[in-house]
C-alpha atoms as a PDB file:
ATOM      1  CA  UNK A   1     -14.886 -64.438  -5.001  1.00  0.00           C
ATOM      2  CA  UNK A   2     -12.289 -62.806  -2.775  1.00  0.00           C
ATOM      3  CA  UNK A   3     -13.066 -59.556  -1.356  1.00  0.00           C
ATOM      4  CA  UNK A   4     -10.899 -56.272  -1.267  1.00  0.00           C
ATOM      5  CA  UNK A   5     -10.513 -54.777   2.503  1.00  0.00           C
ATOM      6  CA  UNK A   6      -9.415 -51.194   2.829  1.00  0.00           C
ATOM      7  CA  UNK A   7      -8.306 -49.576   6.364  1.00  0.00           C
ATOM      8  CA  UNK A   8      -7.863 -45.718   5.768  1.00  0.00           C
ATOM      9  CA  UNK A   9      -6.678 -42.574   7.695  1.00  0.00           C
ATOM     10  CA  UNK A  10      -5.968 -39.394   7.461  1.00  0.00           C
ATOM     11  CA  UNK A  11      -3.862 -37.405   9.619  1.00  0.00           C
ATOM     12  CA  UNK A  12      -3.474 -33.699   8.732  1.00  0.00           C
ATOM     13  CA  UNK A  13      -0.601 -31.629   9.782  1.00  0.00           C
ATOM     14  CA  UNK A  14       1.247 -29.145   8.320  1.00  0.00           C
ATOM     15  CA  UNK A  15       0.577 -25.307   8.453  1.00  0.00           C
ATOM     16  CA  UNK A  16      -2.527 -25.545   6.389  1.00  0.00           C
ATOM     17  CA  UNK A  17      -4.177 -27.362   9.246  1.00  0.00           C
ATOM     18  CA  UNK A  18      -2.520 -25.643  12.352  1.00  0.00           C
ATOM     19  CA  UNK A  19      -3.604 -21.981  11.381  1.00  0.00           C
ATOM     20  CA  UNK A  20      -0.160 -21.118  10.662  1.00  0.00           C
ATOM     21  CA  UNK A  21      -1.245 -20.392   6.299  1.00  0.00           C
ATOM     22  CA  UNK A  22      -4.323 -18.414   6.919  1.00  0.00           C
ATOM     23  CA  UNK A  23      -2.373 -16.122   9.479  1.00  0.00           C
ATOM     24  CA  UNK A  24       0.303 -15.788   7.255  1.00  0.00           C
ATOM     25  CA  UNK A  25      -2.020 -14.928   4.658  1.00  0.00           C
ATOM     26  CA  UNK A  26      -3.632 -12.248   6.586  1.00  0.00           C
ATOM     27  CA  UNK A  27      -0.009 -11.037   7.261  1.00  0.00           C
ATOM     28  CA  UNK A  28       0.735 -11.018   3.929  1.00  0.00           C
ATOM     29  CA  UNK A  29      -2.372  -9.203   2.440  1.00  0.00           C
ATOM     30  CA  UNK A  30      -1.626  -6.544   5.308  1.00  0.00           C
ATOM     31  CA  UNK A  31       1.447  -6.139   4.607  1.00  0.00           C
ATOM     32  CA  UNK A  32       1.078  -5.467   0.774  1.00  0.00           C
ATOM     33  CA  UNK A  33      -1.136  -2.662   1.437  1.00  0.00           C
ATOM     34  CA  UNK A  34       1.592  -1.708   4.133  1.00  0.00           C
ATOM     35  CA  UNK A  35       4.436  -1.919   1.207  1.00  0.00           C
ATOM     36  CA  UNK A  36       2.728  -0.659  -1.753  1.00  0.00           C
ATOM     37  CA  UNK A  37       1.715   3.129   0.273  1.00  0.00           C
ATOM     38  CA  UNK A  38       4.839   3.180   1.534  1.00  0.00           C
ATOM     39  CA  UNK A  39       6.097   3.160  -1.938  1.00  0.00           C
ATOM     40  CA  UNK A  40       3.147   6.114  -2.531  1.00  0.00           C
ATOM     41  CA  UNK A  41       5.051   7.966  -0.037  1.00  0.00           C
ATOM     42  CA  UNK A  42       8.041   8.017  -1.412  1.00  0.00           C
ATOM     43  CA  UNK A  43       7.171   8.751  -4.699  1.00  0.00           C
ATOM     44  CA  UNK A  44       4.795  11.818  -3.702  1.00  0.00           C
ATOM     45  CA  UNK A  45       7.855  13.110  -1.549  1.00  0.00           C
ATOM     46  CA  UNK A  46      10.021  12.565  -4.402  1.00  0.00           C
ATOM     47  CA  UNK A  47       7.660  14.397  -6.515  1.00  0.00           C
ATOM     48  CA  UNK A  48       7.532  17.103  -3.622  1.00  0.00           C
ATOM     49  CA  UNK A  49      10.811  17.820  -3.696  1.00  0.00           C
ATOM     50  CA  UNK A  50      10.625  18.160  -7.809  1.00  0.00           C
ATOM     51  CA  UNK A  51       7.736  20.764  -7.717  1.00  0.00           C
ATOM     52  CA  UNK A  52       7.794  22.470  -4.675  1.00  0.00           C
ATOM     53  CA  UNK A  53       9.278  25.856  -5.181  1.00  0.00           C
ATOM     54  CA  UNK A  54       9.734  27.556  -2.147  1.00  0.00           C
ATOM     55  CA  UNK A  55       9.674  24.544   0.570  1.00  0.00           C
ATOM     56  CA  UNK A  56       9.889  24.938   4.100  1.00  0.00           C
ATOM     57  CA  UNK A  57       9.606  21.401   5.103  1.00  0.00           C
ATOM     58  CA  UNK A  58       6.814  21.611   7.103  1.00  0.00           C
ATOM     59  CA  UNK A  59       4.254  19.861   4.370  1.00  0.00           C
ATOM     60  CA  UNK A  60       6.876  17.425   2.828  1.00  0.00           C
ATOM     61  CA  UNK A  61       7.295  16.385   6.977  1.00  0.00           C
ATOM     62  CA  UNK A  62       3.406  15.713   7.288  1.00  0.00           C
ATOM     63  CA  UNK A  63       2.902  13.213   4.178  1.00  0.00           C
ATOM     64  CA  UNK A  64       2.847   9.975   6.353  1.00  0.00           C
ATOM     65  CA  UNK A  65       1.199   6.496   5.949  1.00  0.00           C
ATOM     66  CA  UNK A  66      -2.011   6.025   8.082  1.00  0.00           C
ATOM     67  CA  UNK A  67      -3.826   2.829   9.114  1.00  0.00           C
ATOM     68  CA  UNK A  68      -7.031   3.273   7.153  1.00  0.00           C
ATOM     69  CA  UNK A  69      -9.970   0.713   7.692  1.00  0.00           C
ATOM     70  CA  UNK A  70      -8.365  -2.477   7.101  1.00  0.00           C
ATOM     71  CA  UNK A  71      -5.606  -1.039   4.632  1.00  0.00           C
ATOM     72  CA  UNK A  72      -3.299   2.026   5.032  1.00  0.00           C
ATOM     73  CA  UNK A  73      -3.647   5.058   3.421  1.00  0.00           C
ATOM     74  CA  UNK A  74      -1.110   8.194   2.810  1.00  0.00           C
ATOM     75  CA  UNK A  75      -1.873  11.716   3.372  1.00  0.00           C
ATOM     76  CA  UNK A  76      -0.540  15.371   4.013  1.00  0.00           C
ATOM     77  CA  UNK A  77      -1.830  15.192   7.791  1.00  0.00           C
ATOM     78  CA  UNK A  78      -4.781  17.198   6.749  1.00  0.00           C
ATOM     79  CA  UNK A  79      -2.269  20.161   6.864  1.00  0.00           C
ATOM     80  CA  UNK A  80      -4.467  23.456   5.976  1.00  0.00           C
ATOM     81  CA  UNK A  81      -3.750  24.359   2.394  1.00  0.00           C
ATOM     82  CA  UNK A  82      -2.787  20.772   1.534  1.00  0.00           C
ATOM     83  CA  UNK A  83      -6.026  21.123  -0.564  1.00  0.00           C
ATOM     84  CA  UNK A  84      -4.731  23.983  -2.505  1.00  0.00           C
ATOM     85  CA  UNK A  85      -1.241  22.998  -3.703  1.00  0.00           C
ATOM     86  CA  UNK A  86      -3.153  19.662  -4.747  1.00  0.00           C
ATOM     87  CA  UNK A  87      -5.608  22.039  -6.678  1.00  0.00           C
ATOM     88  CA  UNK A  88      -8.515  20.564  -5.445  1.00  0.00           C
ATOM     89  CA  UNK A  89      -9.162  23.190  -2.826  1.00  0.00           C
ATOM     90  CA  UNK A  90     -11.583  26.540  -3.884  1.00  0.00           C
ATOM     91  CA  UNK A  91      -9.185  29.157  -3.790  1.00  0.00           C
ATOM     92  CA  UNK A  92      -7.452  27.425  -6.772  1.00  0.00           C
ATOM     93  CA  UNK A  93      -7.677  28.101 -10.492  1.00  0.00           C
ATOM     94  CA  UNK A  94     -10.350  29.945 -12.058  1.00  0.00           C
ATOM     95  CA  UNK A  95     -10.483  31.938  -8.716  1.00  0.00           C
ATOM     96  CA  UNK A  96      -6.313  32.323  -8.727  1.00  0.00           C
ATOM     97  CA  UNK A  97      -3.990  31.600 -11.900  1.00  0.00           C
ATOM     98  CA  UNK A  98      -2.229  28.743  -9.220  1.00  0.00           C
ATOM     99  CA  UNK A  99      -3.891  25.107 -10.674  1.00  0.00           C
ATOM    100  CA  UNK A 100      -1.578  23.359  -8.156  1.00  0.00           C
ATOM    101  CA  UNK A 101       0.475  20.536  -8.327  1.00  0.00           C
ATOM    102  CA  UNK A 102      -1.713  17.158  -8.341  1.00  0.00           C
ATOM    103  CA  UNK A 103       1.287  15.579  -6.399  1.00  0.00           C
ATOM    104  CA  UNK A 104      -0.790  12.728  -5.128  1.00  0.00           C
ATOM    105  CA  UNK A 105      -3.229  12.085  -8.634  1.00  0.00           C
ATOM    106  CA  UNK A 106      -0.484  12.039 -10.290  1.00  0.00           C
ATOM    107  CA  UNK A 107       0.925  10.381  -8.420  1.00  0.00           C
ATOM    108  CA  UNK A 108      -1.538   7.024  -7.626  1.00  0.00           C
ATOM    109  CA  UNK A 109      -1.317   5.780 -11.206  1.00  0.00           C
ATOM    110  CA  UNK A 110       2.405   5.142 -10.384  1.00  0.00           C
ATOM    111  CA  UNK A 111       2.131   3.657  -7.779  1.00  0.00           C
ATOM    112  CA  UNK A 112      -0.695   1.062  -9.386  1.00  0.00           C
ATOM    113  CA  UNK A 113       1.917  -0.091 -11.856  1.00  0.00           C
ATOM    114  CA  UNK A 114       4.654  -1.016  -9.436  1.00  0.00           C
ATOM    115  CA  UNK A 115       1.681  -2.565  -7.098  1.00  0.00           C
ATOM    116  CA  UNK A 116       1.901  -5.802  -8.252  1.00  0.00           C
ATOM    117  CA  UNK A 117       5.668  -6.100  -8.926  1.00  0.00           C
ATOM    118  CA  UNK A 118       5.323  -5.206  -5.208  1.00  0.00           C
ATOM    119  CA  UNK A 119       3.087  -8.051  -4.452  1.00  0.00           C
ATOM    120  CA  UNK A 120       5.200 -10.652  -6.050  1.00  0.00           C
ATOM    121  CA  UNK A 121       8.214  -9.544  -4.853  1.00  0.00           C
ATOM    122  CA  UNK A 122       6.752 -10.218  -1.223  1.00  0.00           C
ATOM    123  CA  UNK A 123       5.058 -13.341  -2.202  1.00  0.00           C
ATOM    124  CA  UNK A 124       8.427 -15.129  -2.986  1.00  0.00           C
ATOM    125  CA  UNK A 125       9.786 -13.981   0.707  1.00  0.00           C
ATOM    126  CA  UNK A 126       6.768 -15.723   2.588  1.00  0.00           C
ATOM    127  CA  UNK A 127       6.611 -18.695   0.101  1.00  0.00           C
ATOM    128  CA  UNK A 128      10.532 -18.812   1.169  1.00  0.00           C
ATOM    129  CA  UNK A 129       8.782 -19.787   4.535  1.00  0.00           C
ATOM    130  CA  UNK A 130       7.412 -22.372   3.405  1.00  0.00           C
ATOM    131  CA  UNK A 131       3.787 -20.802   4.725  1.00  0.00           C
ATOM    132  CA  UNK A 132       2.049 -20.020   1.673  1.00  0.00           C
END
Protein backbone atom coordinates (compact mmCIF):
# COMPACT_ATOMS: atom_id res chain seq x y z
CA UNK A 1 0.00 0.00 0.00
CA UNK A 2 1.48 3.36 -0.96
CA UNK A 3 2.25 5.70 1.70
CA UNK A 4 1.35 9.52 2.01
CA UNK A 5 4.63 11.82 2.76
CA UNK A 6 4.03 15.28 4.11
CA UNK A 7 6.97 18.05 4.36
CA UNK A 8 5.50 21.10 6.36
CA UNK A 9 6.54 24.67 7.43
CA UNK A 10 5.53 27.45 8.82
CA UNK A 11 6.93 30.77 8.46
CA UNK A 12 5.22 33.59 10.40
CA UNK A 13 5.43 37.15 9.45
CA UNK A 14 3.24 39.79 9.47
CA UNK A 15 2.63 42.33 12.36
CA UNK A 16 1.07 39.76 14.59
CA UNK A 17 4.44 38.10 14.87
CA UNK A 18 6.87 41.17 14.73
CA UNK A 19 5.27 43.05 17.80
CA UNK A 20 3.96 45.61 15.60
CA UNK A 21 -0.29 44.42 16.75
CA UNK A 22 0.27 44.22 20.41
CA UNK A 23 2.01 47.77 20.37
CA UNK A 24 -0.55 49.08 18.39
CA UNK A 25 -2.96 47.69 20.66
CA UNK A 26 -1.47 49.23 23.65
CA UNK A 27 -1.53 52.50 21.56
CA UNK A 28 -4.86 52.14 20.87
CA UNK A 29 -6.30 51.27 24.39
CA UNK A 30 -4.19 54.45 25.53
CA UNK A 31 -5.34 56.43 23.34
CA UNK A 32 -9.15 55.77 23.91
CA UNK A 33 -8.84 56.73 27.40
CA UNK A 34 -6.78 59.76 25.93
CA UNK A 35 -9.92 60.59 23.46
CA UNK A 36 -12.85 59.79 25.48
CA UNK A 37 -11.57 62.55 28.68
CA UNK A 38 -10.76 64.78 26.29
CA UNK A 39 -14.27 64.67 25.17
CA UNK A 40 -15.11 64.98 29.29
CA UNK A 41 -13.34 68.15 29.02
CA UNK A 42 -15.06 69.65 26.65
CA UNK A 43 -18.29 68.87 27.67
CA UNK A 44 -17.69 70.01 31.46
CA UNK A 45 -16.27 73.37 29.92
CA UNK A 46 -19.18 73.56 27.78
CA UNK A 47 -21.33 73.00 30.69
CA UNK A 48 -19.09 75.69 32.56
CA UNK A 49 -19.73 78.19 30.42
CA UNK A 50 -23.77 77.32 30.63
CA UNK A 51 -23.88 77.57 34.51
CA UNK A 52 -21.31 79.65 35.62
CA UNK A 53 -22.71 82.99 36.52
CA UNK A 54 -20.20 85.31 37.31
CA UNK A 55 -16.91 83.66 35.60
CA UNK A 56 -13.61 84.96 35.79
CA UNK A 57 -11.84 82.36 33.87
CA UNK A 58 -9.59 81.33 36.27
CA UNK A 59 -11.54 77.78 37.11
CA UNK A 60 -12.84 77.13 33.50
CA UNK A 61 -8.65 77.62 32.67
CA UNK A 62 -7.71 74.85 35.33
CA UNK A 63 -10.12 71.88 34.08
CA UNK A 64 -7.31 69.93 32.21
CA UNK A 65 -6.74 66.20 31.35
CA UNK A 66 -4.17 64.43 33.67
CA UNK A 67 -2.25 61.17 33.16
CA UNK A 68 -3.84 59.09 35.89
CA UNK A 69 -2.40 55.51 36.65
CA UNK A 70 -2.48 53.91 33.41
CA UNK A 71 -5.53 56.05 32.03
CA UNK A 72 -6.10 59.87 32.11
CA UNK A 73 -8.27 61.56 34.20
CA UNK A 74 -9.85 65.31 34.11
CA UNK A 75 -9.97 67.66 36.90
CA UNK A 76 -10.31 71.40 38.12
CA UNK A 77 -6.45 71.42 39.15
CA UNK A 78 -7.52 70.90 42.68
CA UNK A 79 -8.37 74.69 42.52
CA UNK A 80 -9.66 75.64 46.25
CA UNK A 81 -13.41 75.87 46.12
CA UNK A 82 -13.59 73.52 43.12
CA UNK A 83 -15.29 71.32 45.82
CA UNK A 84 -17.95 73.78 46.49
CA UNK A 85 -19.34 74.85 43.09
CA UNK A 86 -19.39 70.90 42.51
CA UNK A 87 -21.46 70.75 45.84
CA UNK A 88 -19.58 68.18 47.26
CA UNK A 89 -17.53 70.43 49.48
CA UNK A 90 -18.98 71.25 53.41
CA UNK A 91 -19.75 74.70 53.14
CA UNK A 92 -22.48 73.70 50.60
CA UNK A 93 -26.20 73.15 51.07
CA UNK A 94 -27.78 72.55 54.25
CA UNK A 95 -24.96 74.81 55.70
CA UNK A 96 -25.58 77.61 52.65
CA UNK A 97 -28.79 77.68 50.27
CA UNK A 98 -25.80 77.24 47.22
CA UNK A 99 -26.21 73.12 46.24
CA UNK A 100 -23.69 73.81 43.43
CA UNK A 101 -23.50 72.87 40.07
CA UNK A 102 -22.51 68.98 39.71
CA UNK A 103 -20.67 70.08 36.44
CA UNK A 104 -18.56 66.98 36.37
CA UNK A 105 -21.51 64.15 37.77
CA UNK A 106 -23.45 65.36 35.53
CA UNK A 107 -21.46 65.42 33.46
CA UNK A 108 -19.65 61.58 33.36
CA UNK A 109 -22.88 59.89 32.30
CA UNK A 110 -22.41 61.85 29.00
CA UNK A 111 -19.54 61.21 28.40
CA UNK A 112 -20.18 57.14 28.97
CA UNK A 113 -22.65 57.23 26.12
CA UNK A 114 -20.45 58.77 23.48
CA UNK A 115 -17.48 56.39 24.95
CA UNK A 116 -17.92 53.78 22.74
CA UNK A 117 -18.99 55.66 19.57
CA UNK A 118 -15.54 57.05 20.52
CA UNK A 119 -13.91 53.73 20.56
CA UNK A 120 -15.16 52.64 17.24
CA UNK A 121 -14.62 55.59 15.59
CA UNK A 122 -10.78 55.10 16.45
CA UNK A 123 -10.84 51.46 15.83
CA UNK A 124 -11.63 51.95 12.05
CA UNK A 125 -8.48 54.55 11.81
CA UNK A 126 -5.90 51.88 13.18
CA UNK A 127 -7.65 48.91 11.39
CA UNK A 128 -7.08 51.45 8.27
CA UNK A 129 -3.39 50.49 9.16
CA UNK A 130 -3.75 47.43 8.61
CA UNK A 131 -2.36 46.76 12.48
CA UNK A 132 -5.26 45.55 14.22
Amino acid sequence: MPGLDLDTRMVRRGPMFDGRTNAALHRYRDEISLRIAEEGEKLIRQRLHVVLQHPTGYYESRISVDRAGSGYRVSDGNVIYGPWLEGTGSRNSPVTRFPGYATFRRTKPLVDKRAREIAVRLLARYKAMGLI
